[in-house]
Protein backbone atom coordinates (compact mmCIF):
# COMPACT_ATOMS: atom_id res chain seq x y z
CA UNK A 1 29.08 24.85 -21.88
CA UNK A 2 32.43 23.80 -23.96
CA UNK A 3 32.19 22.55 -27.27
CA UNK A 4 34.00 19.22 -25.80
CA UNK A 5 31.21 19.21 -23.45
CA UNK A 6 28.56 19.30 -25.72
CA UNK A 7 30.14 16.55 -28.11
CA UNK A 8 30.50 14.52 -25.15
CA UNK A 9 26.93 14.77 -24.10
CA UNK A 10 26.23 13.60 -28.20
CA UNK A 11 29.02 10.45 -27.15
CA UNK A 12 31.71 11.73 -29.31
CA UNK A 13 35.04 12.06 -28.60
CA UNK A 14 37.62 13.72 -31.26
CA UNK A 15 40.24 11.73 -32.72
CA UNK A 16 43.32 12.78 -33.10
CA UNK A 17 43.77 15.16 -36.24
CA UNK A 18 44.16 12.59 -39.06
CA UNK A 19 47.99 13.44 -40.64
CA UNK A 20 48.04 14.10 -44.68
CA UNK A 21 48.18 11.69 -46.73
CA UNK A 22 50.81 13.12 -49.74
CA UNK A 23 52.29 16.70 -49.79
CA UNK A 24 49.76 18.84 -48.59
CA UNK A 25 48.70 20.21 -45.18
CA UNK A 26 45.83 19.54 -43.31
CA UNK A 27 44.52 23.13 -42.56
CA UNK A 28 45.60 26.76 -43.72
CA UNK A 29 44.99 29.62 -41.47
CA UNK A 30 44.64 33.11 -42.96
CA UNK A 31 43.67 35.70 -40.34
CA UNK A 32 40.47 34.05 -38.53
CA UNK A 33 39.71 31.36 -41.29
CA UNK A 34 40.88 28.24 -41.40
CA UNK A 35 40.77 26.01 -44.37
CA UNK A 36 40.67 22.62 -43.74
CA UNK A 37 41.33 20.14 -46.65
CA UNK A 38 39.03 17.03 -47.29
CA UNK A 39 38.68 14.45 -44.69
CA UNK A 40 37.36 11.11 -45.71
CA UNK A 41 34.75 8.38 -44.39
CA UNK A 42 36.88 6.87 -41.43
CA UNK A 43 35.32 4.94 -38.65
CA UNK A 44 36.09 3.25 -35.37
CA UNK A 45 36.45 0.07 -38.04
CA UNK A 46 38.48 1.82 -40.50
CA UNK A 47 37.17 3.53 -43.97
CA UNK A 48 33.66 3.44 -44.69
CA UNK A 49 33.88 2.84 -48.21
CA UNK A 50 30.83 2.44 -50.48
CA UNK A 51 29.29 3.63 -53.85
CA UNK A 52 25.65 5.56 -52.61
CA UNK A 53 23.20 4.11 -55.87
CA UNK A 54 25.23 0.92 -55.83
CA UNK A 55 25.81 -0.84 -53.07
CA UNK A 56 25.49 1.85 -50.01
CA UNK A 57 22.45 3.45 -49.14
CA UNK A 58 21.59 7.21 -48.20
CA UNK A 59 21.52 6.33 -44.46
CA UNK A 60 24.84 4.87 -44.48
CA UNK A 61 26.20 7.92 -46.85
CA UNK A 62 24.83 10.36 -44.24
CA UNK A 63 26.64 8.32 -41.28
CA UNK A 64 29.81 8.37 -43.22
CA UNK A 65 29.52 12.07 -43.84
CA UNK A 66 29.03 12.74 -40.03
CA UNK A 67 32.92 10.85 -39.48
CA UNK A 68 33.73 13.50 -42.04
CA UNK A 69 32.67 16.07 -39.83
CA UNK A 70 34.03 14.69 -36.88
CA UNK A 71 37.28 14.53 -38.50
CA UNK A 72 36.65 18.34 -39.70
CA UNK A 73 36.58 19.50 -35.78
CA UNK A 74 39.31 17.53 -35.00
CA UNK A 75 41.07 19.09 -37.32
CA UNK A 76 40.13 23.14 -36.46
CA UNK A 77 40.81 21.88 -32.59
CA UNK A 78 44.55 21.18 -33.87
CA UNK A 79 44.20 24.51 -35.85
CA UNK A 80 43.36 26.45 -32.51
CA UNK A 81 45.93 24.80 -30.42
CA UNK A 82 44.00 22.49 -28.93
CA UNK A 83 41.37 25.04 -27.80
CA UNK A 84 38.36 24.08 -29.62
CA UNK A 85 36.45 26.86 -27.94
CA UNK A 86 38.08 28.92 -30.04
CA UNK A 87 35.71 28.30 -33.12
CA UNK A 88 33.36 30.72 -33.87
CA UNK A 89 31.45 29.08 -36.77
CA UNK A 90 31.00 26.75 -39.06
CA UNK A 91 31.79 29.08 -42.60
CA UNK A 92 31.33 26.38 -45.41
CA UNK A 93 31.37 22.68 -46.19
CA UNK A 94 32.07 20.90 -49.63
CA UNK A 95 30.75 17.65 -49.79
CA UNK A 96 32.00 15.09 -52.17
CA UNK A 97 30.04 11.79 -52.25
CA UNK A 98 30.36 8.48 -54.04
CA UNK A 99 27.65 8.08 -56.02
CA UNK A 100 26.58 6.70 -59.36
CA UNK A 101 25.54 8.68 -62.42
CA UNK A 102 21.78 8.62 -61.73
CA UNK A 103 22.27 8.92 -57.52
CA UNK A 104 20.56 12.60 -56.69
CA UNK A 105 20.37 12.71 -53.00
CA UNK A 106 23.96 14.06 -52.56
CA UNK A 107 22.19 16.39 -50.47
CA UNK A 108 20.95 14.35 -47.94
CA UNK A 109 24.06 12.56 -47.61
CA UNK A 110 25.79 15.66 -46.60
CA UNK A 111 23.33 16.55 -44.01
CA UNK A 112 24.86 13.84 -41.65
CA UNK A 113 27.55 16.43 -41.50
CA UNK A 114 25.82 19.36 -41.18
CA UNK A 115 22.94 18.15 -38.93
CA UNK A 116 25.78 17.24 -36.62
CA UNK A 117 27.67 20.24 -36.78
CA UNK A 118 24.32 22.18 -36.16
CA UNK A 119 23.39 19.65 -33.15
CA UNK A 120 26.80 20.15 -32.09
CA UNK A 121 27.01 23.93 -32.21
CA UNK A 122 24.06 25.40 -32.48
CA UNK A 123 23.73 28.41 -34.79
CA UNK A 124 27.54 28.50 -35.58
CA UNK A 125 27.06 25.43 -36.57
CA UNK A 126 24.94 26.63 -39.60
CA UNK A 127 26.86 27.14 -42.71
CA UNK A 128 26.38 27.77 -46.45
CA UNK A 129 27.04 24.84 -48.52
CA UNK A 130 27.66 22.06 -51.67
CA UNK A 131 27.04 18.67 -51.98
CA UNK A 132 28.41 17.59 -55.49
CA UNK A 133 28.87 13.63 -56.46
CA UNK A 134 32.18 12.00 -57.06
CA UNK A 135 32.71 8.87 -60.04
CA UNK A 136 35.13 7.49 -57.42
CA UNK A 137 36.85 9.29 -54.00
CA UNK A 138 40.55 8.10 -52.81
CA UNK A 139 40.60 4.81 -51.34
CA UNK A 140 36.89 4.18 -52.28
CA UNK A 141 35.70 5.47 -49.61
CA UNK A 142 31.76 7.03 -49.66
CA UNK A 143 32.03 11.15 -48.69
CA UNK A 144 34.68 13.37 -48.57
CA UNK A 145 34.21 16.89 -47.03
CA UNK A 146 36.39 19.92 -46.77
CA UNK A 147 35.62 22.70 -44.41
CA UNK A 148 36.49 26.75 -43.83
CA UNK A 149 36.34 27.99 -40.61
CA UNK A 150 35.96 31.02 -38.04
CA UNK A 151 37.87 31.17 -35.29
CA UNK A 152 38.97 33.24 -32.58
């Protein structure tokens, strides 16, 4: 079964690859591994925006981390010309989330993205990881995640 496939049996379809913001790229590819630079909390809605501690709680975070990692794929599909079955795995995630000084479940905000790459995926899903917090991320929005790739 195709990637696209199995998203669509989750009820996701990929946006298109969110353009830059300033004067950077969206994703470097060096031999097989693509880096893909941070992609914020964006929703059918908009940006899901939100402080986790204040006034946005760790369910929310970990839904706003999976549009990160929707965003991540659509992303690496661009990278691989629009074949997505070109990904091998899932290398690394960096998760950035909102949070307040004395939030510590950055963690389980972050698994929204990597449960759903796993569910997505399967074992290349799986990838090593950090979840760090953030005093503020651009546009307030809640997670930000970068990504680095294997592909085919």
């Amino acid at each position: 079964m195709s990637i696209e496939s199995r998203l669509a049996d989750l009820g996701v379809t990929l946006p298109d690859a969110p353009a830059p913001a300033a004067n950077y790229v969206p994703f470097v590819q060096v031999g097989d591994i693509v880096y893909v630079s941070g992609q914020i909390s964006n929703g059918p809605d908009g940006l899901i925006t939100g402080k986790l501690g204040d006034d946005m709680e760790v369910e929310a975070g970990a839904a706003a981390a999976k549009t990160c990692a929707i965003s991540l794929l659509a992303q690496v599909k661009a990278a691989c010309g629009g074949d997505l079955d070109r990904l091998v795995r899932v290398v690394k995630l960096t998760g950035f989330v909102n949070s307040t000084g004395d939030f510590t479940n950055q963690p389980q905000v972050i698994n929204g993205a990597s449960d759903f790459l796993v569910e997505a995926l399967g074992d290349a899903g799986r990838h090593s990881r950090s979840a760090v917090s953030a005093a503020a991320l651009p546009l307030g929005v809640a997670v930000e995640i970068e990504g680095i790739f294997q592909i085919k």
